[in-house]
N, C-alpha and C. Protein backbone atom coordinates (compact mmCIF):
# COMPACT_ATOMS: atom_id res chain seq x y z
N UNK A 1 -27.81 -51.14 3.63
CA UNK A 1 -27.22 -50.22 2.67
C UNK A 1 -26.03 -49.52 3.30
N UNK A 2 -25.19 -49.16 2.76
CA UNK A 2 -23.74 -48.65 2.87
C UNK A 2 -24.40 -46.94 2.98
N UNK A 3 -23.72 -46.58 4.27
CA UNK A 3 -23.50 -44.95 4.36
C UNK A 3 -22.67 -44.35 3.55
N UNK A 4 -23.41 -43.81 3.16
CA UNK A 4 -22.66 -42.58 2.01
C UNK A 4 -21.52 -41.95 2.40
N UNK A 5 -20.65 -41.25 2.12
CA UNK A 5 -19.03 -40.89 3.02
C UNK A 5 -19.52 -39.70 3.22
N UNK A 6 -19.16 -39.06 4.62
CA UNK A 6 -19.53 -37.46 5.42
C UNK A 6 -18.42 -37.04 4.87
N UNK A 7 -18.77 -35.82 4.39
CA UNK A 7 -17.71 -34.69 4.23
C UNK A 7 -17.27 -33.86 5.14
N UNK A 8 -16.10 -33.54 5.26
CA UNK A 8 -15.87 -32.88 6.51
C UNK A 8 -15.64 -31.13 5.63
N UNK A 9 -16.41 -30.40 6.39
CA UNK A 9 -16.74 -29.47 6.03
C UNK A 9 -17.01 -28.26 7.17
N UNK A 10 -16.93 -27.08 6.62
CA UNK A 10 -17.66 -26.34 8.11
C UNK A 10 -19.13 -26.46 8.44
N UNK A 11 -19.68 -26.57 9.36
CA UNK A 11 -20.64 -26.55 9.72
C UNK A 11 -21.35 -24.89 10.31
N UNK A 12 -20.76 -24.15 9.94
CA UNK A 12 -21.10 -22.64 10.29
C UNK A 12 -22.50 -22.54 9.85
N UNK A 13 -23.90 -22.62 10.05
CA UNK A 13 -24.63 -21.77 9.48
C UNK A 13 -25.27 -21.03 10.14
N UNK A 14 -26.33 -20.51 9.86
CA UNK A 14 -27.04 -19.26 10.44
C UNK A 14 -27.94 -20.26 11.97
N UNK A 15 -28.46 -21.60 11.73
CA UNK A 15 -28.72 -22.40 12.49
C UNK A 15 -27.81 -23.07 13.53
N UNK A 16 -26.44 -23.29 13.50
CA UNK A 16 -25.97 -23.51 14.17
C UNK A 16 -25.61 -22.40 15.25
N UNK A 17 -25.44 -21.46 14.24
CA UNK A 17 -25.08 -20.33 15.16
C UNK A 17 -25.94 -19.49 16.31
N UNK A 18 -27.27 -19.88 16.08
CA UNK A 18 -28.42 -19.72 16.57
C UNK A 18 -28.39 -20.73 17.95
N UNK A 19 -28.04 -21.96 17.35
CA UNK A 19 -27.97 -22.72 18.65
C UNK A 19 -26.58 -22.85 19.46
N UNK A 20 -25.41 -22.77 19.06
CA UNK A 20 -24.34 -22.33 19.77
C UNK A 20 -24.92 -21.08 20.62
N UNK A 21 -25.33 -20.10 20.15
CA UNK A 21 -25.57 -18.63 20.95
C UNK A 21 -26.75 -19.25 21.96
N UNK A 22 -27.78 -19.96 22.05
CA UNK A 22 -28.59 -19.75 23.02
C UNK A 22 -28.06 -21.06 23.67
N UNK A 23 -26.63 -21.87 23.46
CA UNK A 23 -25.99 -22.64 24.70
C UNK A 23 -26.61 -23.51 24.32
N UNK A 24 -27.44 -24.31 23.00
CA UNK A 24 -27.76 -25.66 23.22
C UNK A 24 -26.99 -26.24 23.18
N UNK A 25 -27.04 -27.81 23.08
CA UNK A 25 -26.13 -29.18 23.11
C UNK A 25 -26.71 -29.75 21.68
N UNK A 26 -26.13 -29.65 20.60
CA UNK A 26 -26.39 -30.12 19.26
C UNK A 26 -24.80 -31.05 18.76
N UNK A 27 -25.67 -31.90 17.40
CA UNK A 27 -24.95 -32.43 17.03
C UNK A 27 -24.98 -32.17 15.40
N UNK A 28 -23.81 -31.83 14.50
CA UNK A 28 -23.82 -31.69 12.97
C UNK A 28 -23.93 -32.97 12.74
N UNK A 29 -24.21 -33.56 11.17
CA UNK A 29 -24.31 -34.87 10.68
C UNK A 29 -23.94 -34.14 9.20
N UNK A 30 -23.15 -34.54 8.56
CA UNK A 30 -22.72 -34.15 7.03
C UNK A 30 -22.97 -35.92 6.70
N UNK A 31 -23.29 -34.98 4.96
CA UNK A 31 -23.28 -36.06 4.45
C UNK A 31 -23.38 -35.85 2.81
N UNK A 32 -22.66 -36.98 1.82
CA UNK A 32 -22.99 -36.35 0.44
C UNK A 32 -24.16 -35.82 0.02
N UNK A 33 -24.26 -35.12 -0.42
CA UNK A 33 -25.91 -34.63 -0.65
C UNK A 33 -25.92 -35.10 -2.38
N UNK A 34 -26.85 -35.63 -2.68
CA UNK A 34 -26.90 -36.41 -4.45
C UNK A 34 -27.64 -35.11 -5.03
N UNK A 35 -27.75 -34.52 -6.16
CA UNK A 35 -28.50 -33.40 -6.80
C UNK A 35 -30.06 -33.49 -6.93
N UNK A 36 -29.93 -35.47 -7.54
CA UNK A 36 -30.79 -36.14 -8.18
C UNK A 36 -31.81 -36.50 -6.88
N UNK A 37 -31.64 -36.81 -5.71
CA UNK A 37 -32.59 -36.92 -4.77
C UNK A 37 -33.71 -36.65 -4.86
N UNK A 38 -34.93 -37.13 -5.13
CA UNK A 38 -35.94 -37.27 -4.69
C UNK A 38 -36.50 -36.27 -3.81
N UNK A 39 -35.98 -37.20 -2.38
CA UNK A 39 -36.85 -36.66 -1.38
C UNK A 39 -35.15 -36.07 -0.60
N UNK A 40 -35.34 -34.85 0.21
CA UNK A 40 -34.17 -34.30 0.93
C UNK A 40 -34.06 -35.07 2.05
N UNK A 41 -35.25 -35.14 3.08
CA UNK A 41 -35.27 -35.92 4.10
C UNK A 41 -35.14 -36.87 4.34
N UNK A 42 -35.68 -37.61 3.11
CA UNK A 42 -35.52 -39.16 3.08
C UNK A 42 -33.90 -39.80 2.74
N UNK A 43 -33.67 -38.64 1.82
CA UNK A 43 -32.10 -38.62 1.67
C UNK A 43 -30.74 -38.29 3.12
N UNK A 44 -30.98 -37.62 3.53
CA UNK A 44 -30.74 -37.35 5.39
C UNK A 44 -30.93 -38.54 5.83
N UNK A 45 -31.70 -39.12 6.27
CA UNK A 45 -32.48 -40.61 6.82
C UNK A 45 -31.64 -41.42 6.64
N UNK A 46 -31.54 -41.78 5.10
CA UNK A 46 -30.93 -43.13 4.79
C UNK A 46 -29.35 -42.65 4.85
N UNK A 47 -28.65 -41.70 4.20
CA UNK A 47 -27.38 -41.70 4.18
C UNK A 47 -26.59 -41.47 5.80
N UNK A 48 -27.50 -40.95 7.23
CA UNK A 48 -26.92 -41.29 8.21
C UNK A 48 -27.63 -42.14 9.28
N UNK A 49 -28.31 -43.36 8.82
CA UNK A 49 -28.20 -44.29 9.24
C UNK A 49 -29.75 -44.41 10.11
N UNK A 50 -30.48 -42.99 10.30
CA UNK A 50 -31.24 -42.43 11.10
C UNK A 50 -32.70 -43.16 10.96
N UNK A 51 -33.83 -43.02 11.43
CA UNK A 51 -35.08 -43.65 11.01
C UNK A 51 -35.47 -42.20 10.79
N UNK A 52 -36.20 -42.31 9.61
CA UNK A 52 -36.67 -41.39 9.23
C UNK A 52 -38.15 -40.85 9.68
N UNK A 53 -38.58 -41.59 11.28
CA UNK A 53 -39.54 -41.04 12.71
C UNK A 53 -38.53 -40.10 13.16
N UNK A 54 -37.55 -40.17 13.32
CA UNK A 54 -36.58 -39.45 13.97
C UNK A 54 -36.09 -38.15 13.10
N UNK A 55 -36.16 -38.02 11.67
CA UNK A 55 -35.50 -37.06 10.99
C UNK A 55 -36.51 -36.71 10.52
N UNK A 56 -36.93 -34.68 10.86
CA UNK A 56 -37.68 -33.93 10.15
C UNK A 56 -37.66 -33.13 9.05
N UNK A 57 -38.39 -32.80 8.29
CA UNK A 57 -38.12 -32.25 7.27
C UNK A 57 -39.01 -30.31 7.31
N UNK A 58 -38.42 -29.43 7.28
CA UNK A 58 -38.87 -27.97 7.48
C UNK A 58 -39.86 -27.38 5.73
N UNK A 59 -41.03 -27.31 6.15
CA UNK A 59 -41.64 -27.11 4.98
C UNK A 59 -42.35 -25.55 5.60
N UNK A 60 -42.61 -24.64 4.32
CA UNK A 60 -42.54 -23.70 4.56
C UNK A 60 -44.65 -23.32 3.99
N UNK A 61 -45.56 -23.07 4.94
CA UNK A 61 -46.71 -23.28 4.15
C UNK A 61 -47.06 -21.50 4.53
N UNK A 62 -48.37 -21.09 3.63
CA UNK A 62 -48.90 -20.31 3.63
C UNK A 62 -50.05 -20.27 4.54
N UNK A 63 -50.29 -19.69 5.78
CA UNK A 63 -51.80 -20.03 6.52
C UNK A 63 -52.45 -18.74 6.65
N UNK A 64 -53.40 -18.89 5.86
CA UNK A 64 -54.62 -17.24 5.95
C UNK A 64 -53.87 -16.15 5.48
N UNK A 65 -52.48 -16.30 4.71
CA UNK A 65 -51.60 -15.02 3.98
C UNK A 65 -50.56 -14.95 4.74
N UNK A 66 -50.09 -15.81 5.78
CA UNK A 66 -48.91 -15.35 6.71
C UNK A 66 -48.00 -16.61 6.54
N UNK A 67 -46.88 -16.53 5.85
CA UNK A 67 -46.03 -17.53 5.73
C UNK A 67 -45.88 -18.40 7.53
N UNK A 68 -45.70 -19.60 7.69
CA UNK A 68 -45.69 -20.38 8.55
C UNK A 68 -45.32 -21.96 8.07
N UNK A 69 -44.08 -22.48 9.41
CA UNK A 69 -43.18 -23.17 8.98
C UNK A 69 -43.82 -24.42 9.74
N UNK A 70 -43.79 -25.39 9.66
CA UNK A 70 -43.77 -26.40 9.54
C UNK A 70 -42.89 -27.90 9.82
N UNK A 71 -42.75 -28.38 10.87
CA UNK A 71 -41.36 -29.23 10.70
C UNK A 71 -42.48 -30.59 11.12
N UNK A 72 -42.36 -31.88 10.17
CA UNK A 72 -42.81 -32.84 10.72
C UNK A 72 -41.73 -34.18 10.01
N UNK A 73 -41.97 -34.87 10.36
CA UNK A 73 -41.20 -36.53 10.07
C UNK A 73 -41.15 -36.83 8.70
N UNK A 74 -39.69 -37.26 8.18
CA UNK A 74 -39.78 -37.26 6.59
C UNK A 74 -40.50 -38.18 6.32
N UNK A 75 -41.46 -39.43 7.17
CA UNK A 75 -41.87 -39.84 7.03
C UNK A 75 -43.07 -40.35 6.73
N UNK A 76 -43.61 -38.55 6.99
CA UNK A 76 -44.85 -38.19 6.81
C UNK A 76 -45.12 -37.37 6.07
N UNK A 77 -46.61 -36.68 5.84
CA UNK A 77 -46.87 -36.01 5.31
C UNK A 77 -47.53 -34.88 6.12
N UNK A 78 -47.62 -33.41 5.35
CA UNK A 78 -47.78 -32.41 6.04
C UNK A 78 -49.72 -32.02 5.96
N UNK A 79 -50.15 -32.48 6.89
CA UNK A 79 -51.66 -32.12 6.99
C UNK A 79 -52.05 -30.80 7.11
N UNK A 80 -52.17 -30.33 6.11
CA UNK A 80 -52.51 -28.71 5.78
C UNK A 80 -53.39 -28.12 6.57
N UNK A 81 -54.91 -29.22 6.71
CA UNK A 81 -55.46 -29.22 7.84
C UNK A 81 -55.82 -28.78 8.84
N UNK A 82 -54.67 -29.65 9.30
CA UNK A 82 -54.27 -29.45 11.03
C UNK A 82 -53.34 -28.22 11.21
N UNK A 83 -52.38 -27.98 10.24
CA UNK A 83 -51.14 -26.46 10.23
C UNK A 83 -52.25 -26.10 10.35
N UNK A 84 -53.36 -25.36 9.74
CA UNK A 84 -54.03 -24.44 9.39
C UNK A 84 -55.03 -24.39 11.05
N UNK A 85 -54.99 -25.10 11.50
CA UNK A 85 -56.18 -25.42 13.50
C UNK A 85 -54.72 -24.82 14.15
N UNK A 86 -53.65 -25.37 13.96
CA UNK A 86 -52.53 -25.41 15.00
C UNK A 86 -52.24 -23.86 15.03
N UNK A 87 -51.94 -23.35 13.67
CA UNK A 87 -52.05 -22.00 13.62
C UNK A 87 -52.57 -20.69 13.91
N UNK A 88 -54.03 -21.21 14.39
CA UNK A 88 -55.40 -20.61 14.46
C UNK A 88 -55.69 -19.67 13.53
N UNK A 89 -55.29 -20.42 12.23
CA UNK A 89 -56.07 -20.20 10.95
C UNK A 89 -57.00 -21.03 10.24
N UNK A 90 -57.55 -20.28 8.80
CA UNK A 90 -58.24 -21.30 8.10
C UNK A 90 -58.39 -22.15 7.29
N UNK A 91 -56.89 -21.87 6.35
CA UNK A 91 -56.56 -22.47 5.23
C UNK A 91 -55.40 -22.57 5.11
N UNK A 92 -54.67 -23.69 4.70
CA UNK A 92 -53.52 -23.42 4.69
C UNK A 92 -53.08 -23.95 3.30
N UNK A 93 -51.81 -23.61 2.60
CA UNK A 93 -51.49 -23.92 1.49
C UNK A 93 -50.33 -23.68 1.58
N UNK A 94 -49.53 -25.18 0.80
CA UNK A 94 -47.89 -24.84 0.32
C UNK A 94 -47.38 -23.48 0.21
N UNK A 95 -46.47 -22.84 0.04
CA UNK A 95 -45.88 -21.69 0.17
C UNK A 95 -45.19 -21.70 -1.33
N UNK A 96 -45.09 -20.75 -1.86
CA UNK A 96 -43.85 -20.79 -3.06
C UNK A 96 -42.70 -20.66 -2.65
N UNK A 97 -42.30 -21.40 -3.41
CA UNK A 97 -40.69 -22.03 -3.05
C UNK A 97 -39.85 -20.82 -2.88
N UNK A 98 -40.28 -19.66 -4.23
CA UNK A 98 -39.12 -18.39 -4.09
C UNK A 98 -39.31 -17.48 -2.67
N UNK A 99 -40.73 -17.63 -2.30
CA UNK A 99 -41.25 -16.76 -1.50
C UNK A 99 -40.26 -17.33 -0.07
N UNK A 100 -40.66 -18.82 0.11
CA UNK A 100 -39.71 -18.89 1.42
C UNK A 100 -38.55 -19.08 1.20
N UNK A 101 -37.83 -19.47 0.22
CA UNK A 101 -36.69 -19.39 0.33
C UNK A 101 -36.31 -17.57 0.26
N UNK A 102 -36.34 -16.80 0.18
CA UNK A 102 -36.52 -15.20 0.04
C UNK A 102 -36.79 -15.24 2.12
N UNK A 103 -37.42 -15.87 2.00
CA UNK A 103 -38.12 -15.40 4.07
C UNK A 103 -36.94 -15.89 4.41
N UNK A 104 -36.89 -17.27 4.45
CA UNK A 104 -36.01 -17.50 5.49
C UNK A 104 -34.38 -17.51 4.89
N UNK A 105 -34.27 -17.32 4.26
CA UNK A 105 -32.89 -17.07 3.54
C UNK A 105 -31.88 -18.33 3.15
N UNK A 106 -32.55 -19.55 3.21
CA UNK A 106 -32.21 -20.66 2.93
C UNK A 106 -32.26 -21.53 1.45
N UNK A 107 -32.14 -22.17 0.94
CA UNK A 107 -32.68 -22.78 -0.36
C UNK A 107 -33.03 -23.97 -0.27
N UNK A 108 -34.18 -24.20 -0.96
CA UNK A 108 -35.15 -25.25 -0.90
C UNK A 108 -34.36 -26.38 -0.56
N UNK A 109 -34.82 -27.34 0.22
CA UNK A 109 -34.10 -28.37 1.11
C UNK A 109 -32.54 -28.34 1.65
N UNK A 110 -32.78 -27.63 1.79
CA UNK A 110 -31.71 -26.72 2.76
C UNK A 110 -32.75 -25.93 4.07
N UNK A 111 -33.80 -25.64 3.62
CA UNK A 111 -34.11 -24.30 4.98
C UNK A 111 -34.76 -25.54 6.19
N UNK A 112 -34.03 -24.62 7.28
CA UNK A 112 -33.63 -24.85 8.81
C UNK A 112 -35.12 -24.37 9.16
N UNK A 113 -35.59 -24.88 10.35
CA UNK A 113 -36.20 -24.06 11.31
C UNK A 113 -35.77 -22.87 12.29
N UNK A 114 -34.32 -23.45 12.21
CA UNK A 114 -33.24 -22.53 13.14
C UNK A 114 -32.74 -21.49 12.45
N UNK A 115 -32.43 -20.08 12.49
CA UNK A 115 -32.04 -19.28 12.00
C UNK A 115 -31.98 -18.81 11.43
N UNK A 116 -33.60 -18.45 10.60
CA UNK A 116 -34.13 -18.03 9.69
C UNK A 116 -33.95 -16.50 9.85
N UNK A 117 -33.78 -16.30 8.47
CA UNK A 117 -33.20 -14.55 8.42
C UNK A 117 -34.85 -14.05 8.57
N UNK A 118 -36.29 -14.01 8.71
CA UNK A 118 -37.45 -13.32 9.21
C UNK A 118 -37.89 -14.59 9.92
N UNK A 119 -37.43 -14.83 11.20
CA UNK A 119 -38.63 -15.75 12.69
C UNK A 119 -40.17 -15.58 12.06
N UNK A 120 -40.37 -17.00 11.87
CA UNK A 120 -41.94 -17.56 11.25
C UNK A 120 -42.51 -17.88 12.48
N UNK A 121 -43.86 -17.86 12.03
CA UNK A 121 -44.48 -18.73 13.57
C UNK A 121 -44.17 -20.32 12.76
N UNK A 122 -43.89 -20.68 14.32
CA UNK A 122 -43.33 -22.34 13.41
C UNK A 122 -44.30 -23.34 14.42
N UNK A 123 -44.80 -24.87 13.61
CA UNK A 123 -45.87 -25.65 14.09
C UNK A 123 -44.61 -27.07 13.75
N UNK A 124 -44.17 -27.68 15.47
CA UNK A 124 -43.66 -28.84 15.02
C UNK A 124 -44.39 -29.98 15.61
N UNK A 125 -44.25 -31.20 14.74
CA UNK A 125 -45.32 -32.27 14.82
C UNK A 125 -44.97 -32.83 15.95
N UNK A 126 -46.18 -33.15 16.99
CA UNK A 126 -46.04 -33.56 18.20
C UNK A 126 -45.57 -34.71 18.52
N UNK A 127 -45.58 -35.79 17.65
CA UNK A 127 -44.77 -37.11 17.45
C UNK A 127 -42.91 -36.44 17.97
N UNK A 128 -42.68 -35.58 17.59
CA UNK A 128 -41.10 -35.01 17.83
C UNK A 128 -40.35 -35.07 19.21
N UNK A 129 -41.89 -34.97 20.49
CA UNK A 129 -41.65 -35.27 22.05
C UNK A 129 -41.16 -36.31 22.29
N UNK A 130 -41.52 -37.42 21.08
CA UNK A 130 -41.14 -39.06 21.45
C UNK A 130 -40.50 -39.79 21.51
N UNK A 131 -39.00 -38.60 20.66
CA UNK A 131 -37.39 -39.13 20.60
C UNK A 131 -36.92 -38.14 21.55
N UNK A 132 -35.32 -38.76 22.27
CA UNK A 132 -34.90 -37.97 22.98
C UNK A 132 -33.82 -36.86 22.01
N UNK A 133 -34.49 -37.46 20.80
CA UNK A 133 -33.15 -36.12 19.99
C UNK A 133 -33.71 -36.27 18.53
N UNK A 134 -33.84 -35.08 17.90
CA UNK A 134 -34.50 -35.19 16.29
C UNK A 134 -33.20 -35.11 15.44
N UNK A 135 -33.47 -35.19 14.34
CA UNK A 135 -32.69 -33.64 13.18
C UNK A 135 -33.41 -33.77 12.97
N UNK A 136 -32.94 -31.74 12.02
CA UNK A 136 -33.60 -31.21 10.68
C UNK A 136 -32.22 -30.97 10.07
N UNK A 137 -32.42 -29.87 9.28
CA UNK A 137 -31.91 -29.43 8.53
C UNK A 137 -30.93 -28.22 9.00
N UNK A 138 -29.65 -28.20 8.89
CA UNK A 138 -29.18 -27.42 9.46
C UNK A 138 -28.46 -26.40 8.96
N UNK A 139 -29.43 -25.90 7.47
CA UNK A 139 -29.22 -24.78 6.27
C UNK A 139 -28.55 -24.87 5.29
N UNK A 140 -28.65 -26.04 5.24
CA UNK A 140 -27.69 -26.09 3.73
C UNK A 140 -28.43 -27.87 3.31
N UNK A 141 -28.55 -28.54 2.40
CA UNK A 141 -28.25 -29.93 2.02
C UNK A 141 -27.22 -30.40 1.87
N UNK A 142 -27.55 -31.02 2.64
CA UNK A 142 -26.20 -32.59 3.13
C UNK A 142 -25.88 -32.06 4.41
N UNK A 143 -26.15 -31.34 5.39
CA UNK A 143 -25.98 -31.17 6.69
C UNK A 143 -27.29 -30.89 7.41
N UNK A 144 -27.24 -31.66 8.76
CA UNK A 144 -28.22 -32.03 9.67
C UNK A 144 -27.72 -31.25 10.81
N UNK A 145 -28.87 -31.47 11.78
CA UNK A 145 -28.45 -30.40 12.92
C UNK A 145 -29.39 -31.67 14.08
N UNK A 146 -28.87 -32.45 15.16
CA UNK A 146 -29.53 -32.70 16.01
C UNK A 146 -29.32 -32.10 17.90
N UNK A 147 -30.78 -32.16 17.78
CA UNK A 147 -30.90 -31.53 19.30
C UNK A 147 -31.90 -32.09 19.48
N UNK A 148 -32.51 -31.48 21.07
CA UNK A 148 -33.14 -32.21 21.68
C UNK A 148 -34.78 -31.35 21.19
N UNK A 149 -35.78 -32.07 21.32
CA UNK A 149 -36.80 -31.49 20.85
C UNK A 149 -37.38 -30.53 21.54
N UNK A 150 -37.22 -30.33 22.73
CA UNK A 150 -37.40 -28.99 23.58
C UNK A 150 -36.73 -28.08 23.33
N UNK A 151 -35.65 -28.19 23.02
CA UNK A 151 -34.57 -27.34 22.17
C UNK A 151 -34.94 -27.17 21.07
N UNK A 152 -35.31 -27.41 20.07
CA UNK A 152 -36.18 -27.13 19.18
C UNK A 152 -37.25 -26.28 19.08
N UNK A 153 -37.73 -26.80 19.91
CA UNK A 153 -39.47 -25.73 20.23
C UNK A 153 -38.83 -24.79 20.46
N UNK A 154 -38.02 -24.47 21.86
CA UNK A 154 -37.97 -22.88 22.33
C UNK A 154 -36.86 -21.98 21.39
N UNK A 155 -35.69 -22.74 20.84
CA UNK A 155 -35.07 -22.28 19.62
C UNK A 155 -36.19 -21.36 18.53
N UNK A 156 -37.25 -22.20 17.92
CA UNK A 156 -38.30 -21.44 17.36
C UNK A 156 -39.26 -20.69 17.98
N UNK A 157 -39.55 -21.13 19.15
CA UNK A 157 -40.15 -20.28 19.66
C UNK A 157 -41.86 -20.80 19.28
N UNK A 158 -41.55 -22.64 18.71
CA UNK A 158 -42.97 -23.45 18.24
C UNK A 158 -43.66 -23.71 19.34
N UNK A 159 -45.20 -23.91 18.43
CA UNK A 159 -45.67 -24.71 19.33
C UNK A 159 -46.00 -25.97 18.96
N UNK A 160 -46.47 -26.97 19.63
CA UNK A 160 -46.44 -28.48 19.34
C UNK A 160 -47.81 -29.30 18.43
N UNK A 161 -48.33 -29.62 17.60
CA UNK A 161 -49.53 -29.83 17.16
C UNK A 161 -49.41 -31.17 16.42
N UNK A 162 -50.15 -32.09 16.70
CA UNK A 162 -50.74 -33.42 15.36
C UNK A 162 -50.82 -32.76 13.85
N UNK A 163 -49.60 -32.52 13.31
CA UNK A 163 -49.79 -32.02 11.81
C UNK A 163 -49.23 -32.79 10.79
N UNK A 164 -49.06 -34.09 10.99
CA UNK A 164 -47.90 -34.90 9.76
C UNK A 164 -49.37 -35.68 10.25
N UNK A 165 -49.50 -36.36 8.55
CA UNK A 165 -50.02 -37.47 8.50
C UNK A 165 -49.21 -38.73 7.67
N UNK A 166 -49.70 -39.76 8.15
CA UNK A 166 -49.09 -40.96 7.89
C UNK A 166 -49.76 -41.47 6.76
């Protein structure tokens, strides 16, 4: 399939700026973003060329009443589960959309792990150690943010857990 054409655009967001300031080594990825998309991540994936093991997607869940973020493989699915052990809570459940987009100041497939206007406790899927470089989302749709996955963790300040299921 043919890559979609990158827009050249600023890449300023609250995530980049987060990782410029603590000196990481990142890379932007633009790209058309379609309205009609489906899936955001899966849309990321295919339009830059990426495997979508490699490209995460930031989901925003509810665990025991305390909003908590989430980043696992668009290729997976988010085991509520396991967020909810990783967390050292008991239940966990999707989040409303207004609620996190309101937390982290982002809009739905758009929100970053990086530079969220209220720091979540964040749970990223441990499969993420296994590339030497991810994306997510780098606050907006149609722009990606890659770094290295240690850079990631301590950027959020995550910790690492089996939470995407296949």
């Amino acid at each position: 399939m043919a890559k979609k054409k990158q827009k050249q655009q600023s890449s300023a967001t609250p995530a980049t700026v987060a990782a410029t300031q603590a000196g990481v080594a990142f890379t932007t990825h633009f790209y058309e973003h379609d309205p009609a998309a489906a899936s955001y991540g899966e849309e990321a994936a295919e339009a830059l060329g990426l495997s979508p093991e490699q490209v995460f997607k930031t989901l925003v869940a509810d665990v025991d009443g305390a909003l908590t973020v989430a980043v696992v493989p668009v290729s997976a699915s988010l085991d509520l589960k396991a967020l909810a052990a990783a967390a050292g809570g008991k239940r966990a459940a999707m989040a409303d959309p207004a609620a996190a987009e309101r937390t982290t100041g982002y809009v739905r497939g758009g929100i970053s792990p990086l530079g969220q206007r209220k720091r979540l406790p964040t749970v990223v899927d441990a499969s993420a150690e296994g590339h030497d470089t991810v994306c997510v989302s780098a606050g907006r749709r149609g722009l990606e943010i890659e770094l290295a996955p240690g850079d990631l963790v301590a950027l959020t300040g995550a910790t690492t857990a089996p939470i995407a299921r296949t």
